[in-house]
N, C-alpha and C. Protein backbone atom coordinates (compact mmCIF):
# COMPACT_ATOMS: atom_id res chain seq x y z
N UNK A 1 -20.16 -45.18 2.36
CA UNK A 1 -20.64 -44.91 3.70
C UNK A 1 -21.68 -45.97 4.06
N UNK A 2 -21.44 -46.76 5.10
CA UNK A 2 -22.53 -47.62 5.41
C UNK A 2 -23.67 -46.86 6.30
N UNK A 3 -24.91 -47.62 6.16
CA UNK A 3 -26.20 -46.77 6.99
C UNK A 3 -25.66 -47.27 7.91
N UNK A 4 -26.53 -46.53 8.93
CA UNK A 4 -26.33 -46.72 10.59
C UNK A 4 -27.31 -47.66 10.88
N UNK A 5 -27.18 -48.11 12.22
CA UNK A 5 -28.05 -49.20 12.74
C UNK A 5 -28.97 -48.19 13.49
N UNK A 6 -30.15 -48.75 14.14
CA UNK A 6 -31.21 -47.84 14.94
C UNK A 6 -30.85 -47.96 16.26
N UNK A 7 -30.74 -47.64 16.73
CA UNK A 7 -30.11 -47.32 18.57
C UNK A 7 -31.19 -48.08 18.86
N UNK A 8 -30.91 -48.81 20.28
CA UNK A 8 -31.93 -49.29 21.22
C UNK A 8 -32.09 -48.34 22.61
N UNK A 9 -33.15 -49.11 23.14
CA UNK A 9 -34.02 -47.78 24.33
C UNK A 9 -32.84 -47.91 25.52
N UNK A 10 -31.91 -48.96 25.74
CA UNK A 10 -31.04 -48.91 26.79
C UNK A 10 -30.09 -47.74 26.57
N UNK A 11 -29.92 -47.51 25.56
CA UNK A 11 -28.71 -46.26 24.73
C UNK A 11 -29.28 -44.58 24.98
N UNK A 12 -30.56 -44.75 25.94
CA UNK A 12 -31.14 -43.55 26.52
C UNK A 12 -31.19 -43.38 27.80
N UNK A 13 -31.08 -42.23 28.22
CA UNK A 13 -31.41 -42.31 29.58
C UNK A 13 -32.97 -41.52 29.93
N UNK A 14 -33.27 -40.68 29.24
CA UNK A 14 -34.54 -40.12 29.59
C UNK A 14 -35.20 -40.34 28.47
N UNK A 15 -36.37 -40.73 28.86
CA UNK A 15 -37.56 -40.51 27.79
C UNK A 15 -39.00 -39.94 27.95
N UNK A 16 -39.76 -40.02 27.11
CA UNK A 16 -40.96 -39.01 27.14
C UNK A 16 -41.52 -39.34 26.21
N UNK A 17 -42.97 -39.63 26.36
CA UNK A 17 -43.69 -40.45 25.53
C UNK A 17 -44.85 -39.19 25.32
N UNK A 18 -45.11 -39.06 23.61
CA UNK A 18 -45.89 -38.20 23.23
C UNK A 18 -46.99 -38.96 22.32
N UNK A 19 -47.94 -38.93 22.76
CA UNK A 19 -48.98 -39.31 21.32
C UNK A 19 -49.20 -38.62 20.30
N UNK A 20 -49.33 -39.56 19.32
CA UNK A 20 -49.56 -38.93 17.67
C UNK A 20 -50.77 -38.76 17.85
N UNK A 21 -50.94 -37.85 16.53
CA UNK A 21 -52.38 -37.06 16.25
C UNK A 21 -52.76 -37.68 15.20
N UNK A 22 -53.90 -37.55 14.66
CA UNK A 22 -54.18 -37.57 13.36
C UNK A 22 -54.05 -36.79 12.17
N UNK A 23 -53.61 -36.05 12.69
CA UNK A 23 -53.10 -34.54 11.74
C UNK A 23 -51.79 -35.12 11.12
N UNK A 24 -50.84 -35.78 12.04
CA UNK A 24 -49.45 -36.01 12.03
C UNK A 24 -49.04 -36.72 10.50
N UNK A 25 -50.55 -37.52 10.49
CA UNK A 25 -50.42 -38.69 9.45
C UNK A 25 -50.14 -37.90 7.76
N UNK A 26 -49.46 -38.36 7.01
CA UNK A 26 -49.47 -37.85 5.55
C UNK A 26 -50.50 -38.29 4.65
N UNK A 27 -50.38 -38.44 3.04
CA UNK A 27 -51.17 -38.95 2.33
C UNK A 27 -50.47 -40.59 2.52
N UNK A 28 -49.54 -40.89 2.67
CA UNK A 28 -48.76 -42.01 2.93
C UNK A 28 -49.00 -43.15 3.92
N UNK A 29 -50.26 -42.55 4.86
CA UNK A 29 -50.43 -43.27 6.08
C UNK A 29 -49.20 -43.45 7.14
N UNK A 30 -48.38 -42.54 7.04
CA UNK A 30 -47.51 -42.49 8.41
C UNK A 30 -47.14 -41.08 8.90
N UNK A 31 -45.99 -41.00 9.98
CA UNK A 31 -46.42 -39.32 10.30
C UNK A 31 -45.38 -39.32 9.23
N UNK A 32 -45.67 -37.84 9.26
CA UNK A 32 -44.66 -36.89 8.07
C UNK A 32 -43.22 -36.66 8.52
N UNK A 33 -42.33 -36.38 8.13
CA UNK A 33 -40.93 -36.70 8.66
C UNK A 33 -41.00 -34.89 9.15
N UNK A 34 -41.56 -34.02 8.64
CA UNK A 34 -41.47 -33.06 9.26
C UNK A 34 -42.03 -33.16 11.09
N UNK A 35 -42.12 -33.97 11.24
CA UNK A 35 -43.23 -33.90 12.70
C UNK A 35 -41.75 -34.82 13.49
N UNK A 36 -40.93 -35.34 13.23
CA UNK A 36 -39.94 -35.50 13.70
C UNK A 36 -39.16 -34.37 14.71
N UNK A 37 -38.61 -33.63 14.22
CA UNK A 37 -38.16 -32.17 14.62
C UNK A 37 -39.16 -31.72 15.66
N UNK A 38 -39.87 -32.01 15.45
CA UNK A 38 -41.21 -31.47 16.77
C UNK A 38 -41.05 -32.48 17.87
N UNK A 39 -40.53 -34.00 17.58
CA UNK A 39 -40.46 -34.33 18.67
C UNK A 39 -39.37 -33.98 19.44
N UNK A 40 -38.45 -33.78 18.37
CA UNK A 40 -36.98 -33.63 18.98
C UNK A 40 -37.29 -32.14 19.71
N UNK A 41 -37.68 -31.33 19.75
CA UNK A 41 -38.09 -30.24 20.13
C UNK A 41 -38.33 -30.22 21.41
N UNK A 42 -39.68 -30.98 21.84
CA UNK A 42 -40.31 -31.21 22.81
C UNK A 42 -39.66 -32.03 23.77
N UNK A 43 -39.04 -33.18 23.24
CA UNK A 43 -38.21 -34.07 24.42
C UNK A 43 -37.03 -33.43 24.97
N UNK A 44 -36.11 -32.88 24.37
CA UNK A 44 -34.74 -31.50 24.90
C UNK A 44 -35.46 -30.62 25.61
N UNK A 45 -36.65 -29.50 25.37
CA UNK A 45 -37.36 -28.60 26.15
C UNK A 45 -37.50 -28.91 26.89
N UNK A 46 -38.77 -30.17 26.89
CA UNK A 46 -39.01 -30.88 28.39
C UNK A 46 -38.00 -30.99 29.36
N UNK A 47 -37.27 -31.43 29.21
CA UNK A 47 -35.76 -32.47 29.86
C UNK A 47 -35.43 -30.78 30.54
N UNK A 48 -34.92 -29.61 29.45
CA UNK A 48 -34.12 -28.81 30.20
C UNK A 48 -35.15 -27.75 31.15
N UNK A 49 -36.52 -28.01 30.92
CA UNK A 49 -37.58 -27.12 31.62
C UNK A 49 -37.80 -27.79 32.99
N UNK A 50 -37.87 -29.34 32.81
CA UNK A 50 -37.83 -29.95 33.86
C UNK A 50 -36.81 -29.68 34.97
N UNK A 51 -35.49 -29.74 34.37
CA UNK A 51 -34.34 -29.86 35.52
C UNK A 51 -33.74 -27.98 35.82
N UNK A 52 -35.07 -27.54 35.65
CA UNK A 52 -34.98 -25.89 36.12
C UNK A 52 -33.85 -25.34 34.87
N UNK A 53 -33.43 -25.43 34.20
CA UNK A 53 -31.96 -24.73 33.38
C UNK A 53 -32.75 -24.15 31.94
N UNK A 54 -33.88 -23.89 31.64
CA UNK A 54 -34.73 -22.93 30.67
C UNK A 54 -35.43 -22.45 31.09
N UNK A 55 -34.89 -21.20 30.57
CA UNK A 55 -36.49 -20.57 31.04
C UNK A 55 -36.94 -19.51 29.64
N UNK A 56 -38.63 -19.47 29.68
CA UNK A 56 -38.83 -18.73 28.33
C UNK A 56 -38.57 -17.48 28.79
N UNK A 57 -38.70 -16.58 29.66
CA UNK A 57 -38.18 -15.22 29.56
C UNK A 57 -37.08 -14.95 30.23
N UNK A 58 -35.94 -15.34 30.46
CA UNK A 58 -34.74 -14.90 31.47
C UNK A 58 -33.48 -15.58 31.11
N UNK A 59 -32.69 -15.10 31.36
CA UNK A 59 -31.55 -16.15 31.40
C UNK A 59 -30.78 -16.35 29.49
N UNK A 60 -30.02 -17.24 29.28
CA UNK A 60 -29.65 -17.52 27.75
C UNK A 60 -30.78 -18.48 27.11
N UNK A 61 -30.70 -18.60 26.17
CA UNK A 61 -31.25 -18.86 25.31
C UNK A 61 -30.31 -20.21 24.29
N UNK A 62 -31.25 -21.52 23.75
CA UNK A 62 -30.53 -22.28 23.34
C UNK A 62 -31.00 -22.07 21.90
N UNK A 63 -29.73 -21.68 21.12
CA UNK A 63 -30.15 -21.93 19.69
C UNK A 63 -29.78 -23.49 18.57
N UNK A 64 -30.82 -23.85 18.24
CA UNK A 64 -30.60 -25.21 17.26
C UNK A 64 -29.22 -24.71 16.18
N UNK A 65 -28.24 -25.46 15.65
CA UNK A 65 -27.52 -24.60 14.65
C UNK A 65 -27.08 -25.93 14.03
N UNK A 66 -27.32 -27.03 14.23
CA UNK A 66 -27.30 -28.15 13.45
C UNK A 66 -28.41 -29.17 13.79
N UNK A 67 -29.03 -29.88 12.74
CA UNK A 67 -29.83 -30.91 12.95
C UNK A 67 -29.58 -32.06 11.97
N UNK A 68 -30.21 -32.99 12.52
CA UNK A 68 -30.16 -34.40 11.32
C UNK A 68 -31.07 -35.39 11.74
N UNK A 69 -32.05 -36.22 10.82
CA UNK A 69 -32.96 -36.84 11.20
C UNK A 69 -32.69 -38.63 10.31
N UNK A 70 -32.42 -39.87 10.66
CA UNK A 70 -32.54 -41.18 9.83
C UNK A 70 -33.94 -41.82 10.32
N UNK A 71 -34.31 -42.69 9.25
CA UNK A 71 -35.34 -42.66 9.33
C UNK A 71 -35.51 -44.31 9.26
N UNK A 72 -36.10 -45.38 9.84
CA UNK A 72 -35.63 -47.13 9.83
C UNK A 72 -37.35 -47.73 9.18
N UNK A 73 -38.17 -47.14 10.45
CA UNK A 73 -39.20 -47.56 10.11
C UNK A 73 -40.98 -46.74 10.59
N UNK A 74 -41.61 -46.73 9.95
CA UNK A 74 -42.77 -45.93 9.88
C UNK A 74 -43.68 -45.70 11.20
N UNK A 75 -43.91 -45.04 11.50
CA UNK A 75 -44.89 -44.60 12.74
C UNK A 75 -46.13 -43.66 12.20
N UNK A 76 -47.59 -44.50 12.57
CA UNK A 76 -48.80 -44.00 12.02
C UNK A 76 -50.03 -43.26 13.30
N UNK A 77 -50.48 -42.37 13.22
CA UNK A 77 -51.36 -42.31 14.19
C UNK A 77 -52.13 -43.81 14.10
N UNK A 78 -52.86 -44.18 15.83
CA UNK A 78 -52.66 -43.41 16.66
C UNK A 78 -51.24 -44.33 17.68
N UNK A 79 -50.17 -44.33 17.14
CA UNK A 79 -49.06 -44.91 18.06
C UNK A 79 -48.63 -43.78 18.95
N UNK A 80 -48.02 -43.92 19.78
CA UNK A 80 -47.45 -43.49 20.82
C UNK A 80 -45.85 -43.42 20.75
N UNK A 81 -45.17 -41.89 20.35
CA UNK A 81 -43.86 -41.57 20.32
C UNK A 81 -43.40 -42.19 21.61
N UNK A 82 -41.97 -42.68 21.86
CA UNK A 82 -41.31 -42.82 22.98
C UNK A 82 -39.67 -41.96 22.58
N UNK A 83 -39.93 -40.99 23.18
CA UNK A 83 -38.46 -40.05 22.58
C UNK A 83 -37.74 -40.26 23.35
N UNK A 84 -36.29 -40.90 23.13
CA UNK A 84 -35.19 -41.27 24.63
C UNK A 84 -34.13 -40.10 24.06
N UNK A 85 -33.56 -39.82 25.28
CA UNK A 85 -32.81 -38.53 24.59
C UNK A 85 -31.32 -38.81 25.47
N UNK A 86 -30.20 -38.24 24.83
CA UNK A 86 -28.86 -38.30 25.15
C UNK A 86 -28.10 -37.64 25.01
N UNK A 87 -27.23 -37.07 25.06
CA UNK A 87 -25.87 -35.94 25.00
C UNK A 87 -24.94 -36.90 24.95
N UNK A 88 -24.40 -36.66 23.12
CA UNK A 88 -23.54 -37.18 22.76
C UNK A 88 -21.91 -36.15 23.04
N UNK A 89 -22.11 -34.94 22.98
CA UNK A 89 -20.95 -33.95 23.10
C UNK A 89 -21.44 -32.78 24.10
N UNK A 90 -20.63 -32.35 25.01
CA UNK A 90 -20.93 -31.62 25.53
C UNK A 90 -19.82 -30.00 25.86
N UNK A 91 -20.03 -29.22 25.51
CA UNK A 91 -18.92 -28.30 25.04
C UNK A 91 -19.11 -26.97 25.82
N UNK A 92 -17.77 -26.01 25.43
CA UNK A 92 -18.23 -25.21 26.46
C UNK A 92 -19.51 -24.02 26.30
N UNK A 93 -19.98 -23.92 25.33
CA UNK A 93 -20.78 -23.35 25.01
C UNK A 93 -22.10 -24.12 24.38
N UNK A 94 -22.03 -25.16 23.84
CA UNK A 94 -22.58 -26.11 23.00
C UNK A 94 -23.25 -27.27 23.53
N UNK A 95 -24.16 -27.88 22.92
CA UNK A 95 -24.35 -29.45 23.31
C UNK A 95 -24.77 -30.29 22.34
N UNK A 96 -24.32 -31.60 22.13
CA UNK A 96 -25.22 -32.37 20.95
C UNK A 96 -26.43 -33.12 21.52
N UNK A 97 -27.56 -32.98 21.39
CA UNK A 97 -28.22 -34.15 21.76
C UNK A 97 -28.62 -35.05 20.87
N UNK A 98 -28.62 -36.36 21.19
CA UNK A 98 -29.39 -37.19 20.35
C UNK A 98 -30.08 -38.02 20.80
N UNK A 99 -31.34 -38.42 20.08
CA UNK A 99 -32.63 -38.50 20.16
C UNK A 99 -32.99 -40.18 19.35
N UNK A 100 -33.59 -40.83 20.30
CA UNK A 100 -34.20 -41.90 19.21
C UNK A 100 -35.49 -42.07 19.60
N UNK A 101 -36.19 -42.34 18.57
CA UNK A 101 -37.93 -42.25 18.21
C UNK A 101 -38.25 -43.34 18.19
N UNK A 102 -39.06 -43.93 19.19
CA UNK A 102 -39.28 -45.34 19.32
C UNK A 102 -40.90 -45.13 19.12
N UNK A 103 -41.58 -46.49 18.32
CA UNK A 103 -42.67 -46.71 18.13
C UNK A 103 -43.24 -47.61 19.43
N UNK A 104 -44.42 -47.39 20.13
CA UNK A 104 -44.85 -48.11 20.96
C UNK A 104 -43.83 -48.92 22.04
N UNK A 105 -43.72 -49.59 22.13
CA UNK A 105 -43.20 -50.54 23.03
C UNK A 105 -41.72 -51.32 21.89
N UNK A 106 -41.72 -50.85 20.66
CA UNK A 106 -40.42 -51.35 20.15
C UNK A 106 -39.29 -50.83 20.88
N UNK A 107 -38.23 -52.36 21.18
CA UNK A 107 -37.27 -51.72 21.53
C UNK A 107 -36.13 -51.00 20.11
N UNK A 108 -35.98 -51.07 19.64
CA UNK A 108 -35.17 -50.18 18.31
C UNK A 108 -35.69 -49.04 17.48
N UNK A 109 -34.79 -47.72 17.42
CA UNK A 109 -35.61 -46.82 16.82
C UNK A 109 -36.36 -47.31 15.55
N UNK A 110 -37.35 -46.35 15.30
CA UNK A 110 -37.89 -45.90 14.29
C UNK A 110 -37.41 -45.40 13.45
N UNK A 111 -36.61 -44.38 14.16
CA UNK A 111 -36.16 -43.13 14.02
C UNK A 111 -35.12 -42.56 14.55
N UNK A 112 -34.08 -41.65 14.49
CA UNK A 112 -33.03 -41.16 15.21
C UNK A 112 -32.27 -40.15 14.67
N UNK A 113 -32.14 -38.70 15.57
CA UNK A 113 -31.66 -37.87 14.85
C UNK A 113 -30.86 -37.05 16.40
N UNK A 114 -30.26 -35.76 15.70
CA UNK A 114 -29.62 -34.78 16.84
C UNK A 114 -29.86 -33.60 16.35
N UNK A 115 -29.34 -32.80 17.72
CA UNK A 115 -29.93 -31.44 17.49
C UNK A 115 -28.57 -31.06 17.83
N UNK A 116 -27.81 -29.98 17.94
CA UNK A 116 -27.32 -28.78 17.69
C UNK A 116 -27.31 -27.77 18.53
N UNK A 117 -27.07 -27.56 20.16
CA UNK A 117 -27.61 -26.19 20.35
C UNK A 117 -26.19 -25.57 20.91
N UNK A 118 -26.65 -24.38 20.40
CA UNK A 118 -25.57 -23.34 21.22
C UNK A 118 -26.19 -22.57 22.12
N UNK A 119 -25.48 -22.43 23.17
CA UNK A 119 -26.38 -21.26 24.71
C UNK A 119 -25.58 -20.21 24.48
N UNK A 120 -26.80 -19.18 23.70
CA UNK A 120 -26.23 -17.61 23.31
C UNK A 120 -27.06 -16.60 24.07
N UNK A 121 -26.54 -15.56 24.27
CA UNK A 121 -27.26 -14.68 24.87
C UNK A 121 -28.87 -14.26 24.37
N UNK A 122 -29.18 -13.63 25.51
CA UNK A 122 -30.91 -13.94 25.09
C UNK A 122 -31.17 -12.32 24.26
N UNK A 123 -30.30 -11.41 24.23
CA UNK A 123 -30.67 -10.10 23.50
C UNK A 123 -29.54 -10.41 21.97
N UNK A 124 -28.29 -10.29 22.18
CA UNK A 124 -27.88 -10.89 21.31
C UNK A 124 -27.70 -11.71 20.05
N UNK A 125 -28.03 -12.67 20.62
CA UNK A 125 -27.75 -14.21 20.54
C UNK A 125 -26.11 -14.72 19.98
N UNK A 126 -25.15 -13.98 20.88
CA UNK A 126 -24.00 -14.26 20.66
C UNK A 126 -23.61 -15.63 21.48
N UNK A 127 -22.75 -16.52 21.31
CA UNK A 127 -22.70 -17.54 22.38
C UNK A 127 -22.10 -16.91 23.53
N UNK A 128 -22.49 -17.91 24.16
CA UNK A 128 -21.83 -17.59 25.55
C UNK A 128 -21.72 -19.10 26.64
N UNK A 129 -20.71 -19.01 27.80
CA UNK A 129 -20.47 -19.75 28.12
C UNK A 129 -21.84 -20.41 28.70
N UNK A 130 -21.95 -22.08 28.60
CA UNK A 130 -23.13 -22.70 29.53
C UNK A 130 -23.30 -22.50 31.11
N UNK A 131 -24.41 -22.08 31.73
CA UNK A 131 -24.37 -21.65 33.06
C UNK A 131 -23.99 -23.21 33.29
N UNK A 132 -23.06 -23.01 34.83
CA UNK A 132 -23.13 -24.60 35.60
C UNK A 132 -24.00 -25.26 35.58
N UNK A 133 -25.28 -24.95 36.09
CA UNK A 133 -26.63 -25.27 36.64
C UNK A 133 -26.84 -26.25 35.30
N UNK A 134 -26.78 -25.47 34.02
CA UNK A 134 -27.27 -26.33 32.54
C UNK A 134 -26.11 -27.50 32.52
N UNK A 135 -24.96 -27.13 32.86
CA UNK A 135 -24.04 -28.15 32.23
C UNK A 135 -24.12 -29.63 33.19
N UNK A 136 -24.39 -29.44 34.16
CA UNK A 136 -24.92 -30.54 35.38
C UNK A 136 -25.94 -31.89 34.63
N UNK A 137 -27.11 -30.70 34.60
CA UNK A 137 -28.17 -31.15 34.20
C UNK A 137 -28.29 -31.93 33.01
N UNK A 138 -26.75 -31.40 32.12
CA UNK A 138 -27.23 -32.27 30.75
C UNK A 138 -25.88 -33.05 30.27
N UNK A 139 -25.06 -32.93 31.68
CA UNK A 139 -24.14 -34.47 32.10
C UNK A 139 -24.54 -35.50 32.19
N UNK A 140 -25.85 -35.22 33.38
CA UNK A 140 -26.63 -36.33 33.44
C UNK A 140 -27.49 -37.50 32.27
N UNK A 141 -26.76 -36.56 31.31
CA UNK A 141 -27.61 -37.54 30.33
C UNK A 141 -26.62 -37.79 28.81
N UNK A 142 -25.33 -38.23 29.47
CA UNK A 142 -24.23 -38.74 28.72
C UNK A 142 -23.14 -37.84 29.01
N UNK A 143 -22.32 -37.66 27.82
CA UNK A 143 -21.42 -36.72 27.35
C UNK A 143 -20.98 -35.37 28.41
N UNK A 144 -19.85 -35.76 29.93
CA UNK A 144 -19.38 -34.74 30.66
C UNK A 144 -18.26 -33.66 30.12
């Protein structure tokens, strides 16, 4: 299996720039790969809170049910995350997003991973079909 190459920032359409903490940092002097997942977290939330299609009390609910994170090169407080985000698959219940973690002003990830979600009911959490409104919203950012 050959490694993958690091995506560049043109291979995104939205991004969202988060600053690191100092907390973030390990004994290693870079952030911890667990703090990854947090970005990926925050840049999908954002994106679907923004374009009205989440909401925390109403409506379905997106559950993570696969993830994966590669990792190219190190990011230390205090740099500045640049999370570009994309929809590689888009399904009828499902979506893939993927995510690349850019350091400062580099154009090539850092970093790059996907998330997994299924839109299941919010008492449940059985799947269920994606409302229109969501599936629009996250056309717009690849994968119809």
């Amino acid at each position: 299996m050959s490694k993958a190459q690091p995506a560049s920032r043109q291979q995104f359409p939205h991004f969202l720039a988060i600053s690191t903490r100092w907390l973030d940092n390990d004994v290693y002097n870079h952030v911890n790969n667990v703090n990854y997942y947090s970005f990926f977290d925050t840049v999908v939330n954002e994106y679907m809170l923004r374009e009205g299609v989440l909401s925390l009390d109403a409506g379905p609910v997106c559950l993570v049910v696969e993830t994966g994170c590669q990792y190219f090169s190190p990011i230390s407080f205090p740099d500045i995350v640049n999370c570009g985000l994309r929809v590689a698959h888009l399904g009828t219940s499902s979506v893939r997003f993927e995510i690349g973690v850019f350091r400062n002003d580099d154009e090539t990830a850092a970093a790059q991973g996907h998330f997994v979600h299924v839109c299941c009911d919010r008492e449940t959490h059985r799947p269920l079909t994606m409302p229109e409104s969501m599936r629009r919203a996250l056309a717009k950012l690849g994968a119809a």
